[in-house]
Protein backbone atom coordinates (compact mmCIF):
# COMPACT_ATOMS: atom_id res chain seq x y z
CA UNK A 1 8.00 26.76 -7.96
CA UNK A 2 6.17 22.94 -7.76
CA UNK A 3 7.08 20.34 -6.68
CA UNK A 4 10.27 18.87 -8.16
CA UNK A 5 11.37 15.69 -6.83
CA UNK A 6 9.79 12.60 -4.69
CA UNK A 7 11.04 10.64 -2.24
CA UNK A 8 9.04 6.49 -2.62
CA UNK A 9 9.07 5.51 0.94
CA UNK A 10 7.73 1.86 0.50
CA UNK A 11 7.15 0.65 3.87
CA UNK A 12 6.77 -3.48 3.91
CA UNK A 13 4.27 -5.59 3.10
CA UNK A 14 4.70 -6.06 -0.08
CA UNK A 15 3.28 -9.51 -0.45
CA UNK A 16 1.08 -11.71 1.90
CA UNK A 17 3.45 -14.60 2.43
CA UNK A 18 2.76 -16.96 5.09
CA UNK A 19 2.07 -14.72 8.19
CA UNK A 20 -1.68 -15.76 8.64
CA UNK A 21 -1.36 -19.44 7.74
CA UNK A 22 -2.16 -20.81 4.65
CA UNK A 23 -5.61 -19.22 4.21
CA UNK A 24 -3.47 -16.17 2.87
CA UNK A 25 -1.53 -17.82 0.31
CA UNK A 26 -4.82 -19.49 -0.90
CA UNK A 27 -6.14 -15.95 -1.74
CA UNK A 28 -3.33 -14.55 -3.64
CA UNK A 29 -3.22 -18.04 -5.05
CA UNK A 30 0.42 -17.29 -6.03
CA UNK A 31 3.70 -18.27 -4.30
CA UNK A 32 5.67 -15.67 -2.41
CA UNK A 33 8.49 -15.51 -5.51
CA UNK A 34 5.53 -14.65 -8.13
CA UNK A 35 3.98 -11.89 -5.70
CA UNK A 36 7.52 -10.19 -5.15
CA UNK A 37 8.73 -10.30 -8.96
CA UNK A 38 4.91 -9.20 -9.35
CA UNK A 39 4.60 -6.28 -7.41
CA UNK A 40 8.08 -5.05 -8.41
CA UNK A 41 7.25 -4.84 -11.89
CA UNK A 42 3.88 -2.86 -10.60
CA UNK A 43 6.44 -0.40 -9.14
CA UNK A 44 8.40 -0.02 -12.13
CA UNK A 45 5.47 0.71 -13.94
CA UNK A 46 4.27 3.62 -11.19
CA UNK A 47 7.67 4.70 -10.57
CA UNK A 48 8.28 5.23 -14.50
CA UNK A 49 5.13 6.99 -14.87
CA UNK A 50 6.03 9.68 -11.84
CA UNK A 51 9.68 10.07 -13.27
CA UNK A 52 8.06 11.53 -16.42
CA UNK A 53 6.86 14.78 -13.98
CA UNK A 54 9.72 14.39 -11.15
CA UNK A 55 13.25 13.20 -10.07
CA UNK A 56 12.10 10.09 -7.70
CA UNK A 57 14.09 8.81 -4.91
CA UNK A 58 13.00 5.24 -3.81
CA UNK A 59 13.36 3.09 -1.25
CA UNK A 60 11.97 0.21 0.72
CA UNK A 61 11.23 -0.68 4.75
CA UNK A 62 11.30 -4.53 5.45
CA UNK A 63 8.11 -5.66 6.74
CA UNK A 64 6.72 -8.54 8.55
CA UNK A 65 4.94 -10.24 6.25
CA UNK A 66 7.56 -10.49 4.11
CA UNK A 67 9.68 -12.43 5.92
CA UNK A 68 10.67 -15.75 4.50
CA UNK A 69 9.93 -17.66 7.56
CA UNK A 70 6.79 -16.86 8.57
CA UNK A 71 7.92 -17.45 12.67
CA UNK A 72 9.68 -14.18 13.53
CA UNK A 73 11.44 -15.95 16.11
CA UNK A 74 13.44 -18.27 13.80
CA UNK A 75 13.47 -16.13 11.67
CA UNK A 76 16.83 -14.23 10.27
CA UNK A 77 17.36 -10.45 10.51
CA UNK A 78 17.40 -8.74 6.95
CA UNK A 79 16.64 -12.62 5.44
CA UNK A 80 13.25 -11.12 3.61
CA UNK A 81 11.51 -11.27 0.18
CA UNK A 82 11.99 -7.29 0.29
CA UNK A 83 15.91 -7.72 -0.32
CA UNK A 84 15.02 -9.48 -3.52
CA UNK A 85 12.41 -5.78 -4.43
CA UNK A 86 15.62 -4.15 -3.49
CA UNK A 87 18.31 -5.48 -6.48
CA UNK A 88 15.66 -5.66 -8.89
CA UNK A 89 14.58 -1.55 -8.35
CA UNK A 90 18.81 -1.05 -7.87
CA UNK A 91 19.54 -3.47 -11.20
CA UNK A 92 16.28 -1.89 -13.21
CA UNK A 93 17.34 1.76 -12.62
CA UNK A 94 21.08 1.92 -11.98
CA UNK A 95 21.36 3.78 -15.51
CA UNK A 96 18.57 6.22 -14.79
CA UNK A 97 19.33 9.85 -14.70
CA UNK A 98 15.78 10.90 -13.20
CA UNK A 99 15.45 7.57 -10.82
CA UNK A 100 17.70 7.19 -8.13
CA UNK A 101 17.31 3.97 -5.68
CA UNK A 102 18.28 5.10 -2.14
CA UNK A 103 19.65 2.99 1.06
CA UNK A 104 18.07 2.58 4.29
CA UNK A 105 19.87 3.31 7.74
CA UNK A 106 18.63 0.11 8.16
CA UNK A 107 16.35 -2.62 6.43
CA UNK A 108 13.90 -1.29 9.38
CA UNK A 109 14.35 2.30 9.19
CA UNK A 110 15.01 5.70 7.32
CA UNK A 111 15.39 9.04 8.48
CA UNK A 112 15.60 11.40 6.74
CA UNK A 113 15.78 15.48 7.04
CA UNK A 114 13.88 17.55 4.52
CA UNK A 115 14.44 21.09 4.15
CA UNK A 116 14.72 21.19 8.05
CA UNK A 117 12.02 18.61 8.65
CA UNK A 118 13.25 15.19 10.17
CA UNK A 119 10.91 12.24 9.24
CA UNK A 120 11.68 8.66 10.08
CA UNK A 121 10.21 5.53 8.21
CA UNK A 122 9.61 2.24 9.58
CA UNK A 123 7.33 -0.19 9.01
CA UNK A 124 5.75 -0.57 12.58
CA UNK A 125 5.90 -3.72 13.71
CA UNK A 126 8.91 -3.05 15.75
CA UNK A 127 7.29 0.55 17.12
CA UNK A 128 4.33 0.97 19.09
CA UNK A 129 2.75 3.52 16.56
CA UNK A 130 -0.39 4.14 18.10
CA UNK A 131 1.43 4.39 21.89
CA UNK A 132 2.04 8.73 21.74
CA UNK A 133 5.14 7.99 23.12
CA UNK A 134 6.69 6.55 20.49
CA UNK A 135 8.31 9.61 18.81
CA UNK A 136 9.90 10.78 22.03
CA UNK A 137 11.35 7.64 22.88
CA UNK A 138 12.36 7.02 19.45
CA UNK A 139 13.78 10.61 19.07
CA UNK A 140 16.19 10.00 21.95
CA UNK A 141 17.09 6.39 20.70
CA UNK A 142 17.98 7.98 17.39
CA UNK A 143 19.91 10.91 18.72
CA UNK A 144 17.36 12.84 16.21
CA UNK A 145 14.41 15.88 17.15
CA UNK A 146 11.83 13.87 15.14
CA UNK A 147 9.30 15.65 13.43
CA UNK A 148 7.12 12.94 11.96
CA UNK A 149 7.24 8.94 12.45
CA UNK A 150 5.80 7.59 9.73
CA UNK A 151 4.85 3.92 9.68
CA UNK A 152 2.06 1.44 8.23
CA UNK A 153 1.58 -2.16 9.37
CA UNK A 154 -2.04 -1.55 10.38
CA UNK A 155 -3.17 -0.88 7.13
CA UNK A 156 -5.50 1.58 8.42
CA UNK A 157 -4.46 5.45 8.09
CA UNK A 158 -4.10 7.49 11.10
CA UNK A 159 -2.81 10.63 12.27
CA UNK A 160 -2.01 11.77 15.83
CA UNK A 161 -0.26 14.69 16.78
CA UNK A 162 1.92 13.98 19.93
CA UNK A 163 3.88 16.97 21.01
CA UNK A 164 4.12 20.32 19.56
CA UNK A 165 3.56 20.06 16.01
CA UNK A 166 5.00 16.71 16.23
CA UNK A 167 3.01 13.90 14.42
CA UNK A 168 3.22 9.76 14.46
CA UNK A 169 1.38 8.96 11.01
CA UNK A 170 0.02 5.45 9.87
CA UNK A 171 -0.20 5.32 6.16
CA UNK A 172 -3.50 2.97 4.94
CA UNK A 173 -3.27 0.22 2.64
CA UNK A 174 -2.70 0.17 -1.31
CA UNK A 175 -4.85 -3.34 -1.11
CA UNK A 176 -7.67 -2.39 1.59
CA UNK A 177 -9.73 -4.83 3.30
CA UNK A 178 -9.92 -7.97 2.64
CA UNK A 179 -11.37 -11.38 4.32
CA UNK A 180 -8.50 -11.29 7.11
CA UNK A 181 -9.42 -7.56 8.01
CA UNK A 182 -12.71 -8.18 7.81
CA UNK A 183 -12.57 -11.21 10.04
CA UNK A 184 -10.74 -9.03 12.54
CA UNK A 185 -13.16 -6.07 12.16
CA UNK A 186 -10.14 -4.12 10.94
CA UNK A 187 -11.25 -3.14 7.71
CA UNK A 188 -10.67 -0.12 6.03
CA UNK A 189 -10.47 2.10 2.70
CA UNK A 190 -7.63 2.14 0.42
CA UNK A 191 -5.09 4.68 0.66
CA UNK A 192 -1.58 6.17 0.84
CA UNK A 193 0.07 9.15 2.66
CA UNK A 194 1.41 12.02 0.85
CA UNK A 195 3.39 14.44 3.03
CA UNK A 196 3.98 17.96 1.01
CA UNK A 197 7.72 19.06 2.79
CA UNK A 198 7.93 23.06 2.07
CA UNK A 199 11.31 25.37 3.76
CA UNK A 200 11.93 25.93 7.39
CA UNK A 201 10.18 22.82 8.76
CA UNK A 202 6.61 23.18 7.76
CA UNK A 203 4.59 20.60 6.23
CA UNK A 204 1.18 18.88 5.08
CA UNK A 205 0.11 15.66 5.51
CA UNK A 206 -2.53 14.19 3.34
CA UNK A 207 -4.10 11.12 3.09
CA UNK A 208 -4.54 9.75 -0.61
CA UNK A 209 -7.75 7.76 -0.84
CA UNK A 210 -7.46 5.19 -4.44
């Protein structure tokens, strides 16, 4: 048998907000409310599209940049622009048979056990992603045998196996480089992480280059 159902993990960043100062916003050249109703209806659009082939289970990781005050230290837990993704994907498909909008064990994590695999989703500003120690640690903080941490915030994929066919996995960027990245010399191709869950705990991890 194929595959028969997917599980969305969309992992933050949504929009560019004001995290890097107002040289962002002038790029986008829309304000944070336009990019969020704008990439939601994006969303829709893919996340219609798959349903035609597959059940779909979504959900969505807050990130950093889409807090709404750009200083993380004033800044209120769970007060994001993702909350506002959230109802619209809940409110848009509440009636769906095929579409089924999922919560998070928190707005900054999901775990989640697949046919014996256990895979947790962050975003990864709050875990050290490229430290190898970050799936033991987080493994004991979680009470869980992690398999796979999956995160993004670098916007630049990466895998690294850290124990015994135990993997911490940075998913690349839908939008790429661009002038911030490249300023940085962090730039990178555009991509996504597809990880193929089969019985008994085995799995494949692919990047997805667009």
């Amino acid at each position: 048998a194929g595959v028969e159902e997917l599980i969305i993990a969309q992992l933050g960043d949504e929009i560019e907000n004001y995290l890097h100062g107002e040289g962002s916003r002038v790029e986008t050249q829309q304000s944070s409310a336009k990019q969020i109703v704008g990439v939601t209806k994006l969303i829709v659009k893919f996340v219609n599209k798959l349903s035609d082939y597959f059940r779909i289970k979504y959900f969505s990781i807050d990130g950093n940049h889409s807090r709404t005050n750009a200083n993380y230290k004033l800044s209120v837990d769970g007060e994001t622009w993702t909350e506002v993704h959230r109802e619209i994907m809940s409110i848009t498909f509440e009636n769906s048979d095929v579409v089924e909008i999922i919560d998070e064990d928190s707005p900054h994590h999901k775990i989640m056990n697949i046919d014996g695999t256990n895979i947790m989703c962050v975003h990864g500003h709050r875990h050290q992603l490229k430290n190898e120690t970050t799936l033991a640690t987080t493994s004991v903080n979680h009470n869980t045998d992690l398999d796979i941490l999956l995160g993004g915030h670098y916007h630049s994929y990466r895998v690294t196996e850290v124990g015994n066919d135990k993997y911490q996995v940075i998913t690349g960027s839908i939008k790429g480089s661009d002038s911030f990245s490249e300023k940085i010399g962090k730039s990178s191709t555009r991509s996504q992480v597809l990880i193929v869950v089969y019985p008994e705990r085995e799995f494949d991890i692919r990047q997805v280059k667009m």
